[in-house]
N, C-alpha and C. Protein backbone atom coordinates (compact mmCIF):
# COMPACT_ATOMS: atom_id res chain seq x y z
N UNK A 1 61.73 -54.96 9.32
CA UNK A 1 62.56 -53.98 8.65
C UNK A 1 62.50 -54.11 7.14
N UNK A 2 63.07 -53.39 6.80
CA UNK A 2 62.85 -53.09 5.16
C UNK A 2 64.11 -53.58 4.19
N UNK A 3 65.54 -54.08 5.11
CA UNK A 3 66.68 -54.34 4.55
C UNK A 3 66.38 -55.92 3.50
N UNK A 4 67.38 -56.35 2.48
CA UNK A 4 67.24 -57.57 2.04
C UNK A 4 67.91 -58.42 3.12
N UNK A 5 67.25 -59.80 2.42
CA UNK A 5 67.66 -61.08 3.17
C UNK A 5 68.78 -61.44 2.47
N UNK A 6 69.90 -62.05 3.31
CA UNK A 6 71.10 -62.25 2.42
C UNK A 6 71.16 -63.77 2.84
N UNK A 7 71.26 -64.41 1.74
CA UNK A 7 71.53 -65.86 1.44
C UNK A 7 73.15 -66.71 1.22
N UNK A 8 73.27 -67.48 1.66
CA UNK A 8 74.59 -67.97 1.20
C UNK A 8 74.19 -69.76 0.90
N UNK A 9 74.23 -70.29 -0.74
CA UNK A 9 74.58 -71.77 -1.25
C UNK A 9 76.07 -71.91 -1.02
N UNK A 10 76.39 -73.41 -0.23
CA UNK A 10 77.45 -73.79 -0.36
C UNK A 10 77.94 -75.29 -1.06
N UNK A 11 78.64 -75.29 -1.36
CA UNK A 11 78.46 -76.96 -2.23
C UNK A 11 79.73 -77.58 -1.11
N UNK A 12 79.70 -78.81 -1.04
CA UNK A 12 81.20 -79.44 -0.36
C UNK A 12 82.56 -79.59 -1.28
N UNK A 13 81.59 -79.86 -2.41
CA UNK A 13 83.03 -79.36 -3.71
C UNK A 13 83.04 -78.38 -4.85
N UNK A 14 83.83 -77.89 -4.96
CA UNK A 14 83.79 -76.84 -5.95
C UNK A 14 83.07 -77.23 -7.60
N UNK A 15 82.50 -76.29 -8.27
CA UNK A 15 81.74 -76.72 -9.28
C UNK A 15 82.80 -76.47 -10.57
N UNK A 16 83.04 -77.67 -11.95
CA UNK A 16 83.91 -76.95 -12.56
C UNK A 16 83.73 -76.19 -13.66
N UNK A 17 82.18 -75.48 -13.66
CA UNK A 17 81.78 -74.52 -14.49
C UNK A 17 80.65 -73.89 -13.79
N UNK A 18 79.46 -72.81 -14.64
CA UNK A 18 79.47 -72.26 -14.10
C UNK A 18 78.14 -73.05 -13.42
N UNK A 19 77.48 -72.83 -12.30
CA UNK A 19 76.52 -73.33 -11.75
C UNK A 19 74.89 -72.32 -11.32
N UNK A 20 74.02 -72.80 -11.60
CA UNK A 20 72.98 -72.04 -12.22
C UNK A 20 71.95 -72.33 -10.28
N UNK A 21 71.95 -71.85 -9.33
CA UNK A 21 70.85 -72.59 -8.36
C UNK A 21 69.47 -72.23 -8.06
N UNK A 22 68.95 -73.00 -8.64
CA UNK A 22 67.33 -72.27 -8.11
C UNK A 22 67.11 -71.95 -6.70
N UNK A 23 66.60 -71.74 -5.72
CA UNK A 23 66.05 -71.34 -4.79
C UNK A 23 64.84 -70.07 -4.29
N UNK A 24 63.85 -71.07 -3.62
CA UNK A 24 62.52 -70.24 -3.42
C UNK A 24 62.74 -69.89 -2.25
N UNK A 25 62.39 -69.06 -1.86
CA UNK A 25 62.43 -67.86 -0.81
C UNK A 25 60.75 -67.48 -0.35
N UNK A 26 59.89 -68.05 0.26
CA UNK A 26 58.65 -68.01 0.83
C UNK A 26 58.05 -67.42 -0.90
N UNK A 27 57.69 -68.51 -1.52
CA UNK A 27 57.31 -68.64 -3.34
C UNK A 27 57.81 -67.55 -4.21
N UNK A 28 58.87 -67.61 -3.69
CA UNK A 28 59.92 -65.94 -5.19
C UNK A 28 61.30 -66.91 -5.33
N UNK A 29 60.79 -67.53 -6.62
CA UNK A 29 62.10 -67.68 -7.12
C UNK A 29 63.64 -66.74 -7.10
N UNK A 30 64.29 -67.59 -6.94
CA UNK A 30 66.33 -66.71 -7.04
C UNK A 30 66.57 -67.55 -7.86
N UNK A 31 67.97 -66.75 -8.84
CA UNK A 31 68.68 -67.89 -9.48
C UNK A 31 69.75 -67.49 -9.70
N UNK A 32 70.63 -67.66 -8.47
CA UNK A 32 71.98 -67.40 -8.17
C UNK A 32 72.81 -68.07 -9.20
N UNK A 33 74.21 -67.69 -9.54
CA UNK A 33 75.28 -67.99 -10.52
C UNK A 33 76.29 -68.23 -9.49
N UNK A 34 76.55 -69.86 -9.67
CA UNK A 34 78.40 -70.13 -9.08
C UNK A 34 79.11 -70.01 -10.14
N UNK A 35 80.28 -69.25 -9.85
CA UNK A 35 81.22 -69.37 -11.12
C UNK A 35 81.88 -70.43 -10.66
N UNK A 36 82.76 -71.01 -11.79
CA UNK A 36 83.45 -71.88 -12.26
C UNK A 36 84.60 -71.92 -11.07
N UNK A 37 85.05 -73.21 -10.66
CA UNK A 37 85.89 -73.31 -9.36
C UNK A 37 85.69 -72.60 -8.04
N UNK A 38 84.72 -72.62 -7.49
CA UNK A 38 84.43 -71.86 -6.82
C UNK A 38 83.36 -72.89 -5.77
N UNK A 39 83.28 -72.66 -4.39
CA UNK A 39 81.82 -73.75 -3.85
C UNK A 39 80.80 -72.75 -3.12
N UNK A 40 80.37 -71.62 -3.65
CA UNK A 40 79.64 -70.98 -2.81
C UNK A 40 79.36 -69.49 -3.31
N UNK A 41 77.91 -69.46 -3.09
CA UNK A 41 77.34 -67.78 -4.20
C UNK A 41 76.65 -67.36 -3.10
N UNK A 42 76.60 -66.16 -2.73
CA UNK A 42 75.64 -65.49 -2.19
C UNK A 42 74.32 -64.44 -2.84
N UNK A 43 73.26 -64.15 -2.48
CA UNK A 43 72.39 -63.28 -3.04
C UNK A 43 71.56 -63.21 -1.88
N UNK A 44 71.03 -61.44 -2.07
CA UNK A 44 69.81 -61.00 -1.67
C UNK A 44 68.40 -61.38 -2.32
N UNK A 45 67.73 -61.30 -1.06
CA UNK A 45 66.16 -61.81 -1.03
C UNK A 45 65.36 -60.75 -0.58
N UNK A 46 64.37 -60.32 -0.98
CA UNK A 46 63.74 -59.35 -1.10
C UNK A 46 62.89 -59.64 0.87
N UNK A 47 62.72 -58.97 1.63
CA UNK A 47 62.19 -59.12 2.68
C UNK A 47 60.91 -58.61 2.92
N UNK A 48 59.77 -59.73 2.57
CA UNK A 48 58.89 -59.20 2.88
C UNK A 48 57.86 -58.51 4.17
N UNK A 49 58.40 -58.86 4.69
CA UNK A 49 58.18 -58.20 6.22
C UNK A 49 58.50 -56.52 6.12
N UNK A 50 57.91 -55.87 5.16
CA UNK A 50 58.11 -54.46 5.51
C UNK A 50 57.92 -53.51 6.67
N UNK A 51 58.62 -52.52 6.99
CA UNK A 51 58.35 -51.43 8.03
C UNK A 51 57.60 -51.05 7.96
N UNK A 52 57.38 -50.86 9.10
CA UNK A 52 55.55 -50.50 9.43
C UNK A 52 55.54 -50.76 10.68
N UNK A 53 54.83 -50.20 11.58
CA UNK A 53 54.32 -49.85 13.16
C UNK A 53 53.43 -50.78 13.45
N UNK A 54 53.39 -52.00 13.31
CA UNK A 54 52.81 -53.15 13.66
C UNK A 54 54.06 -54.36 14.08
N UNK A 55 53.18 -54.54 15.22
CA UNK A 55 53.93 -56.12 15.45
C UNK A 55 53.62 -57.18 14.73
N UNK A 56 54.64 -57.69 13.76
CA UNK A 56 54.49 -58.49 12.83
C UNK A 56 55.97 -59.49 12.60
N UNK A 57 56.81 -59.78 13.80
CA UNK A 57 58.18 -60.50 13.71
C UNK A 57 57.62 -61.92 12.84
N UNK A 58 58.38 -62.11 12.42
CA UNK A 58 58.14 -63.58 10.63
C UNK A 58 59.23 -64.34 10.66
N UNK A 59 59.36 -65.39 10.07
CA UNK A 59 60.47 -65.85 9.74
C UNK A 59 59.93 -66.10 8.06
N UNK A 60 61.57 -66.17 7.20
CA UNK A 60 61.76 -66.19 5.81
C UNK A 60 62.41 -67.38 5.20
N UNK A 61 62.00 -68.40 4.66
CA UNK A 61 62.67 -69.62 4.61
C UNK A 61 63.10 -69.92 3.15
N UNK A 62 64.44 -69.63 2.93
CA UNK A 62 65.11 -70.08 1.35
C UNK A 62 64.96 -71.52 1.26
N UNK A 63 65.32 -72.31 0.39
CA UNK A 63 65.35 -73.80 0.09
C UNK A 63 65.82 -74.11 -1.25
N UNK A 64 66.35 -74.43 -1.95
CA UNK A 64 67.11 -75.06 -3.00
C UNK A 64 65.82 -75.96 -3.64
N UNK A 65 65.64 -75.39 -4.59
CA UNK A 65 64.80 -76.51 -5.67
C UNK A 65 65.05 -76.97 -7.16
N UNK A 66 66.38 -76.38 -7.19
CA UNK A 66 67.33 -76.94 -8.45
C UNK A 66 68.72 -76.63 -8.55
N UNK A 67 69.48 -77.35 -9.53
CA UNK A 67 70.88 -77.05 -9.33
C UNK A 67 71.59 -77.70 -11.32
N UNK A 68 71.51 -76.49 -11.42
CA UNK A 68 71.98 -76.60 -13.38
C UNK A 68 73.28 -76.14 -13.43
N UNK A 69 74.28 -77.43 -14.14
CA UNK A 69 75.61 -77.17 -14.19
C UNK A 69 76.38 -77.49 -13.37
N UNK A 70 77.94 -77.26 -13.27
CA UNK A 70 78.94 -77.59 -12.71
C UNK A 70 79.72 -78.87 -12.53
N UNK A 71 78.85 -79.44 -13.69
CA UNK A 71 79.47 -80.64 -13.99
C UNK A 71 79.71 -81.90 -13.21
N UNK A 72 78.70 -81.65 -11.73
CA UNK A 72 78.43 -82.31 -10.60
C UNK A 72 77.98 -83.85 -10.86
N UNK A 73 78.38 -85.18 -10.50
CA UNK A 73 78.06 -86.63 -10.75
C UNK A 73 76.46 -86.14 -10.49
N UNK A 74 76.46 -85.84 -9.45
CA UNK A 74 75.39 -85.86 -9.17
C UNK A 74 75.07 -85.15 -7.11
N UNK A 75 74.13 -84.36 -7.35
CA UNK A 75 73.78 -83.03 -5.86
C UNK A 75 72.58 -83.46 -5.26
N UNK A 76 72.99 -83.70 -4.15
CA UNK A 76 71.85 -84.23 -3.03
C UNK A 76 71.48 -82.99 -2.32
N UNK A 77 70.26 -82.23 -2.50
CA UNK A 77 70.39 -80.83 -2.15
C UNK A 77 68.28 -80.84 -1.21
N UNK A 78 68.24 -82.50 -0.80
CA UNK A 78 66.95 -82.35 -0.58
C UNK A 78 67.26 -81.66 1.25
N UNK A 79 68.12 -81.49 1.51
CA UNK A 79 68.07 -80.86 3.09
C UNK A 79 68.76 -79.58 3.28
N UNK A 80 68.44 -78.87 1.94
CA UNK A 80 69.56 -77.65 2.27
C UNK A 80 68.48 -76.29 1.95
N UNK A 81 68.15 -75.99 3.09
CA UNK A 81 67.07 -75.20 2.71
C UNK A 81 67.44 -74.35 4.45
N UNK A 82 67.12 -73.16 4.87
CA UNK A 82 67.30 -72.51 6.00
C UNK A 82 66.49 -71.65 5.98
N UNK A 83 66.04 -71.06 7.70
CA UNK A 83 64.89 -70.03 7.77
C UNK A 83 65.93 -69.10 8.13
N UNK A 84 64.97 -68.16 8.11
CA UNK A 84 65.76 -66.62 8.72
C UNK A 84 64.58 -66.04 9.42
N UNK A 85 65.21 -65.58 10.62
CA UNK A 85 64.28 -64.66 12.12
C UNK A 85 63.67 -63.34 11.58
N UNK A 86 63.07 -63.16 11.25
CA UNK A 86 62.83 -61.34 10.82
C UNK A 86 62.40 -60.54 12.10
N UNK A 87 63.02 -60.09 12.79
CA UNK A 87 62.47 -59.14 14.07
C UNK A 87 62.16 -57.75 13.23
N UNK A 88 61.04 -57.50 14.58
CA UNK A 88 60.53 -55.86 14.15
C UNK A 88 61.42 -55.28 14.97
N UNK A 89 61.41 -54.55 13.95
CA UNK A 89 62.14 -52.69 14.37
C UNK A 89 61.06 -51.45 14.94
N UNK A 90 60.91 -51.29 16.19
CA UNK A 90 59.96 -50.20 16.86
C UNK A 90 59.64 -49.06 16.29
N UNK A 91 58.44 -49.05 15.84
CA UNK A 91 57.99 -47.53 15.20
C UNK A 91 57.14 -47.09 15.80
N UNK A 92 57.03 -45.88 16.32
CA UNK A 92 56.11 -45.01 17.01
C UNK A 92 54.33 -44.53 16.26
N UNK A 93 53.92 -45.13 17.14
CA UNK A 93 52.57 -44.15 16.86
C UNK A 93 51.87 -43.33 17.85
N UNK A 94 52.00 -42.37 16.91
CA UNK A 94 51.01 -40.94 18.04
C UNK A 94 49.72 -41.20 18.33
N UNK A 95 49.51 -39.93 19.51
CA UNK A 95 48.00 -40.15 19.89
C UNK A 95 47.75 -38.82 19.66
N UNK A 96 47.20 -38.01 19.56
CA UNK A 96 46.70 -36.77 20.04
C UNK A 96 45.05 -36.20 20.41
N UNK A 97 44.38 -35.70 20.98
CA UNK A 97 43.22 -35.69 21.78
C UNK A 97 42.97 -34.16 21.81
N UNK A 98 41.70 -33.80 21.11
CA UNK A 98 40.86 -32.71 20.98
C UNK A 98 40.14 -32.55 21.41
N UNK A 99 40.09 -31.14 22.03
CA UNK A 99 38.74 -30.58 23.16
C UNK A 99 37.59 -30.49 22.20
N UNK A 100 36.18 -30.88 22.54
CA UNK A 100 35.31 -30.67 21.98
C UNK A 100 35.25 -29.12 22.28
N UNK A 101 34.12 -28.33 21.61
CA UNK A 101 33.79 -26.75 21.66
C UNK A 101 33.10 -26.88 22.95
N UNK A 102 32.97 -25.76 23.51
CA UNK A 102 32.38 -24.99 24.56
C UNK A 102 31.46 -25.64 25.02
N UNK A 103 31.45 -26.51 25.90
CA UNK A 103 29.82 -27.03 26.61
C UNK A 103 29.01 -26.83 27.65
N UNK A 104 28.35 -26.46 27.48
CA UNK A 104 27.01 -26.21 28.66
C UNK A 104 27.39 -27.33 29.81
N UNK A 105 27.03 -26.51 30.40
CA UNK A 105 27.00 -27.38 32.18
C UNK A 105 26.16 -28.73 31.93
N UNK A 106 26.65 -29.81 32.49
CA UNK A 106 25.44 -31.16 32.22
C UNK A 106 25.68 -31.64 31.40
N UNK A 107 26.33 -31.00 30.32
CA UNK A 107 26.42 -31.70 29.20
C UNK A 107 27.53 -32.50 28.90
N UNK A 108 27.35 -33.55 28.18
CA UNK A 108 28.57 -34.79 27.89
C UNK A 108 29.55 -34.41 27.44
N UNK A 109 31.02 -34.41 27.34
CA UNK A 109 32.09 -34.11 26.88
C UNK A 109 32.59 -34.79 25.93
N UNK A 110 32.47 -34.59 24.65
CA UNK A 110 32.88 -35.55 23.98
C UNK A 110 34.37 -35.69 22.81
N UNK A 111 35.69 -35.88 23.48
CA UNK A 111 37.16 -35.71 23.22
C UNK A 111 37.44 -36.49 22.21
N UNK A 112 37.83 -35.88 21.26
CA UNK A 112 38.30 -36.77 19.32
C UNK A 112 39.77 -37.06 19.90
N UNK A 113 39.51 -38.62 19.58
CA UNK A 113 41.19 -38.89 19.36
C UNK A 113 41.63 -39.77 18.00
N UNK A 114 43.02 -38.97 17.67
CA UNK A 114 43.33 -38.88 16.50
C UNK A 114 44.79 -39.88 16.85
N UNK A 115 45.12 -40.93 15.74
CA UNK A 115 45.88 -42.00 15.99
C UNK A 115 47.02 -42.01 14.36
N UNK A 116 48.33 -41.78 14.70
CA UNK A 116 48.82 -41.60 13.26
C UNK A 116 48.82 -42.76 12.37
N UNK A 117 48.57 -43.90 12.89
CA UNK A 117 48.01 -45.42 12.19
C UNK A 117 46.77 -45.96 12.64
N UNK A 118 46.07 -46.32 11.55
CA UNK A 118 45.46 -47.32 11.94
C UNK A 118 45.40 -48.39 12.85
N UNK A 119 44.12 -48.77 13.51
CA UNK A 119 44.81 -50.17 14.27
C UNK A 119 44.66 -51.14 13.33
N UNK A 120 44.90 -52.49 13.58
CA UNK A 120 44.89 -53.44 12.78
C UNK A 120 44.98 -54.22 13.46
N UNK A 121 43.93 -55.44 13.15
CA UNK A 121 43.99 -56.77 13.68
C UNK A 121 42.68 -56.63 14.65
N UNK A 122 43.10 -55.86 15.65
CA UNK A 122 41.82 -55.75 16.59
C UNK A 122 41.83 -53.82 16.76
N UNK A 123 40.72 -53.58 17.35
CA UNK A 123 40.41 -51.95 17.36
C UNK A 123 41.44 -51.88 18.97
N UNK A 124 41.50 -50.40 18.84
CA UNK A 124 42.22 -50.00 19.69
C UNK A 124 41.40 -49.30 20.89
N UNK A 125 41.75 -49.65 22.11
CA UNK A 125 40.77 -49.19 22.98
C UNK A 125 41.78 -47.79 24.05
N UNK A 126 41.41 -46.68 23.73
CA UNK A 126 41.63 -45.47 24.26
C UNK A 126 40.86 -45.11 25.55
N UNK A 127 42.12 -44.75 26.79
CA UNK A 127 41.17 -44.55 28.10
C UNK A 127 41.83 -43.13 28.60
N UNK A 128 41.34 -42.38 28.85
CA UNK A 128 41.32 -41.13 29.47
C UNK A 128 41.01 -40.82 30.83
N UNK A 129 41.95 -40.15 31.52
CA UNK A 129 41.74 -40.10 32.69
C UNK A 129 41.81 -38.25 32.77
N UNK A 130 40.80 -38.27 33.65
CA UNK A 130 39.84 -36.83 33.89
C UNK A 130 39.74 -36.48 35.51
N UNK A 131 40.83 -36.24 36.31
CA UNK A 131 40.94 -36.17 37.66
C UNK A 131 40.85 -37.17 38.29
N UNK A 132 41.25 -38.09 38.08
CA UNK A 132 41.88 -39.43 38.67
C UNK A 132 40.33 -40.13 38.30
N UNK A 133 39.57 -40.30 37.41
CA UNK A 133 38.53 -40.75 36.76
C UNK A 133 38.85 -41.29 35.60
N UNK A 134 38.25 -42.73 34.96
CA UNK A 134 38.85 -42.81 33.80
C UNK A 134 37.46 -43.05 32.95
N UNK A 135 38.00 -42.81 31.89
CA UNK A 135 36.82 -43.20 30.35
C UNK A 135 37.64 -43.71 29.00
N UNK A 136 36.73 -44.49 28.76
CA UNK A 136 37.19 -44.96 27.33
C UNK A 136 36.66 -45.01 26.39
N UNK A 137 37.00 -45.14 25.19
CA UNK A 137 36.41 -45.37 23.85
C UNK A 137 37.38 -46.00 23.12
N UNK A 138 36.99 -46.12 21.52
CA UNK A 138 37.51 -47.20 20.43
C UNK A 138 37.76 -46.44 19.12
N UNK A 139 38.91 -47.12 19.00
CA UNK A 139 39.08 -46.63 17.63
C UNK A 139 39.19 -47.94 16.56
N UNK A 140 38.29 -47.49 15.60
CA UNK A 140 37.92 -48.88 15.47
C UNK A 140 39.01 -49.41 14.11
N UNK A 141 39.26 -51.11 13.88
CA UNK A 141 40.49 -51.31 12.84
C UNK A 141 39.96 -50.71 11.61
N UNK A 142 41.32 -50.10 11.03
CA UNK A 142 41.51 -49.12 9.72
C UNK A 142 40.72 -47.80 10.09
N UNK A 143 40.61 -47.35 10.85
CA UNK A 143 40.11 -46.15 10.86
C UNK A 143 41.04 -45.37 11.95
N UNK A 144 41.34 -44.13 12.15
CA UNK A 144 42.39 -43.27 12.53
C UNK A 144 41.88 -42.46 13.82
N UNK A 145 40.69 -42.42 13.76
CA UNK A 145 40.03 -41.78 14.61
C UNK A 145 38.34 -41.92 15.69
N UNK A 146 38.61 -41.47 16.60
CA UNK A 146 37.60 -42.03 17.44
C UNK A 146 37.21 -41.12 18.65
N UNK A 147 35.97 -41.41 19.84
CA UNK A 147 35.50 -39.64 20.70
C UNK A 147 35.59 -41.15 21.60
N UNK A 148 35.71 -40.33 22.73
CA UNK A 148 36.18 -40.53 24.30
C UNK A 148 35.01 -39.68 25.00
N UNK A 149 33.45 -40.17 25.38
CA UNK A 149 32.72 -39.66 26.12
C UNK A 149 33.50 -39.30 27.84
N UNK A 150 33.12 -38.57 27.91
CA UNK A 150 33.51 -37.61 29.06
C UNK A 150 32.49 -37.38 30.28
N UNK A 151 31.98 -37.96 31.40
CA UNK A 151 31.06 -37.39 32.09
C UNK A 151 31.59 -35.87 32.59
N UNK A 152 30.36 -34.48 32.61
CA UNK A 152 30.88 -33.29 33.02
C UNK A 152 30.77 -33.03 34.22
N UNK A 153 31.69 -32.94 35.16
CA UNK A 153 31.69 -32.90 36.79
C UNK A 153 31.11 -31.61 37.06
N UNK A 154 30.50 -30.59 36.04
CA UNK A 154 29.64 -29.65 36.30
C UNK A 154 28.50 -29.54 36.03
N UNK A 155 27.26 -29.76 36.93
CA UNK A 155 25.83 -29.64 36.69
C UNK A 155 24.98 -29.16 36.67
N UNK A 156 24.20 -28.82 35.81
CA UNK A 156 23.42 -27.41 35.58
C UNK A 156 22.73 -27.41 37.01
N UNK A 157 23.06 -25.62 37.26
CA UNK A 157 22.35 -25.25 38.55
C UNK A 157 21.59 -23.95 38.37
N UNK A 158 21.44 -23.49 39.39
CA UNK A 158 20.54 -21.94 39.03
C UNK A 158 21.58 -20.91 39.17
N UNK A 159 22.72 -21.34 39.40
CA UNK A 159 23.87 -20.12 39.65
C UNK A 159 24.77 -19.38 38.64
N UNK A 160 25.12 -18.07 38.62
CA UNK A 160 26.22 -17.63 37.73
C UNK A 160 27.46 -18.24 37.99
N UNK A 161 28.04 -18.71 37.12
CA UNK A 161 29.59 -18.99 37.34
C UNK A 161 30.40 -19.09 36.06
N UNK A 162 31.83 -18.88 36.27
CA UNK A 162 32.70 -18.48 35.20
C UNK A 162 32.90 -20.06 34.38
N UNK A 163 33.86 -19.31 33.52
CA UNK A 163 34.00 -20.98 32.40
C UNK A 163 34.59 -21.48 33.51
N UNK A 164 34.93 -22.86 33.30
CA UNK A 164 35.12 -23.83 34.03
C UNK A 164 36.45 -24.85 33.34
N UNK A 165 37.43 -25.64 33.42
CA UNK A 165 37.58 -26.22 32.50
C UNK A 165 38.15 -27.35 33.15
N UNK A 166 38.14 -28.63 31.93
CA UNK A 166 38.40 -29.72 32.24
C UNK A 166 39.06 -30.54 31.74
N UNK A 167 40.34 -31.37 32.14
CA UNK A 167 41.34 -31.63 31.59
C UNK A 167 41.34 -33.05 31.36
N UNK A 168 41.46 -33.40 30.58
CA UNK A 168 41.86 -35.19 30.00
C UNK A 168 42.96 -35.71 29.67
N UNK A 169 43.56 -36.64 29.62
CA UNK A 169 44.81 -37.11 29.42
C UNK A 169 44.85 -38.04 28.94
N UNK A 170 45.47 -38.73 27.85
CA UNK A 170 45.71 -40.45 27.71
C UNK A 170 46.21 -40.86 28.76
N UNK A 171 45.80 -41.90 29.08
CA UNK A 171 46.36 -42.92 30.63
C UNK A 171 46.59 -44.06 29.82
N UNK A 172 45.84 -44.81 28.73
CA UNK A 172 46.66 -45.69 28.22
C UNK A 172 45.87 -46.01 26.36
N UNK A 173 46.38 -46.61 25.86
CA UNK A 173 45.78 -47.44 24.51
C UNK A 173 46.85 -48.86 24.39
N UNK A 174 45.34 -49.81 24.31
CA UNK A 174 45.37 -50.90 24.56
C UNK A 174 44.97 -51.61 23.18
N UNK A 175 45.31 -52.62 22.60
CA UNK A 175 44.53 -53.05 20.96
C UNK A 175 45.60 -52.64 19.97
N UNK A 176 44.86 -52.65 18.38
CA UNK A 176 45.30 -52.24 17.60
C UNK A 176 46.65 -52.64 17.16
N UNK A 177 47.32 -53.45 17.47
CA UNK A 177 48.71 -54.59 17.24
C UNK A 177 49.84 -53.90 17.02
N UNK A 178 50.07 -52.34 17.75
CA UNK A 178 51.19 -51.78 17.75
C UNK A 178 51.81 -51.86 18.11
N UNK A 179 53.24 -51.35 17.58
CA UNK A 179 54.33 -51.37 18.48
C UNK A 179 55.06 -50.71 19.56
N UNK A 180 54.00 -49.64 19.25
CA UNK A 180 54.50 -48.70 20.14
C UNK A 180 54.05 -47.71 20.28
N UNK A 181 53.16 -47.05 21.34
CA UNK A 181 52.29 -45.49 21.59
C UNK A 181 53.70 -44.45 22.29
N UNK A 182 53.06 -43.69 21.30
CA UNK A 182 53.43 -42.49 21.75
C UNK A 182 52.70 -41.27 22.43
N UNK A 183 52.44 -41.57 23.89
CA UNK A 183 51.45 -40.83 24.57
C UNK A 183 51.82 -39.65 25.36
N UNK A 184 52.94 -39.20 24.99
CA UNK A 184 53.40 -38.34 25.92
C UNK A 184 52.99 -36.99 25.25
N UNK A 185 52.32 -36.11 26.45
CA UNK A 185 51.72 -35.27 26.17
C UNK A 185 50.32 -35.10 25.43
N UNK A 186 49.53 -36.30 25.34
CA UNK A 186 48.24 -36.45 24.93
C UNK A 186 47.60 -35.67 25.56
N UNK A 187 46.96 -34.97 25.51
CA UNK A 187 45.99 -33.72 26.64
C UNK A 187 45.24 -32.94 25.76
N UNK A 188 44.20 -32.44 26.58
CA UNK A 188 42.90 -31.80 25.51
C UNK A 188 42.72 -30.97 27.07
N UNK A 189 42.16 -29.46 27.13
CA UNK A 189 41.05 -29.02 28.05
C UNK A 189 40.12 -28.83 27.34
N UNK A 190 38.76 -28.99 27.85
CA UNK A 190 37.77 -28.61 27.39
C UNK A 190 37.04 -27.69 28.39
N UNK A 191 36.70 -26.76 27.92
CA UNK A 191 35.74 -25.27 28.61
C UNK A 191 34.28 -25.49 28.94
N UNK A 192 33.61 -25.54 30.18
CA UNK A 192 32.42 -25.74 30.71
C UNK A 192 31.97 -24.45 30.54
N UNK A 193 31.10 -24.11 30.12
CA UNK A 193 29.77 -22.19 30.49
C UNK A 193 29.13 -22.37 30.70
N UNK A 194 28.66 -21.87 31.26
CA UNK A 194 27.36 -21.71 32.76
C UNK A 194 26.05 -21.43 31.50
N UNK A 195 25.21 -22.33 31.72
CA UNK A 195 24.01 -22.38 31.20
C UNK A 195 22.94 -21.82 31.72
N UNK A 196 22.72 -20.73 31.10
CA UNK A 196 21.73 -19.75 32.03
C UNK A 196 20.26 -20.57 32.26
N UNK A 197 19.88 -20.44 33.55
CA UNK A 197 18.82 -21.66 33.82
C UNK A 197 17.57 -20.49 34.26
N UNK A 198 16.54 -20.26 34.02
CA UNK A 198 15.63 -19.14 34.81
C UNK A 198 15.16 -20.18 36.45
């Protein structure tokens, strides 16, 4: 998610001015202010784990690496350091799937599928199912788009016959380190014509 990390320093005794605390946050300095009588400051931490449609859950670890002021004898602060869980938040990615143009009988079918992210990490493997038949192809990492060969269950013959058509579906996508497909309603027909044969 995209929210800040919220931090809380606590001291066991109150400081009697004002108190200055360093703390690194996965290498980003903070430098929180205790006021005067007081044992405890809070501040936000910038979260780097941004939103985005990848599975990427992190953890964020503050730690104390100085402590200026408050008039303290002296701060034993070598064990005060804490992680924080960063879970992902589910973001959708689409699929959508284009009929190639008009193909001759015999000929290969070849269906563009279009992905609203990139994959990342590994390519994404797209399978299509074509009357309880399946096919696949790749969409390969950082790239958005990719064709789904099609065998055509119509084969050039010597006969007249009308268009024909043939329907594909996403059945699944596998890869690509998402969080989440959005396949509903993925579908393409594509139109078979009779290839005049002498």
């Amino acid at each position: 998610g995209t929210s800040d990390i919220g931090f809380t320093v606590t001291f066991d005794n109150p400081a009697e001015t004002a108190t200055t605390i360093t703390v690194d946050v996965d290498g980003t300095e903070y430098k929180p202010v205790m006021s005067a009588n007081t044992s405890s400051v809070s501040f936000a931490a910038t979260n780097s784990n941004t939103e985005d449609a990848y599975l990427d859950a992190s953890t964020v670890t503050g730690k104390v690496t100085a402590v200026d002021g408050g008039n303290f004898e002296s701060v034993d602060f070598s064990e005060a350091s804490t992680t924080v869980n960063v879970t992902d938040t589910i973001d959708n990615t689409g699929i959508t799937l284009t009929a190639p143009a008009d193909t001759n009988e015999g000929d290969a079918l070849v269906f563009d599928v279009t992905l609203t992210n990139a994959p990342k990490n590994t390519p994404a493997t797209v399978t299509l199912d074509v009357d309880g038949k399946t096919f696949t192809g790749t969409v390969a990492v950082d790239a958005t788009t990719g064709t789904v060969t099609v065998d055509n269950p119509y084969s050039d013959d010597a006969y007249l016959q009308n268009e024909r058509k043939v329907t594909a579906t996403v059945d699944s996508v596998v890869g690509g380190n998402f969080e989440n497909i959005n396949k509903d309603s993925a579908s393409a027909e594509a139109t078979v014509i009779d290839l005049q044969t002498e």
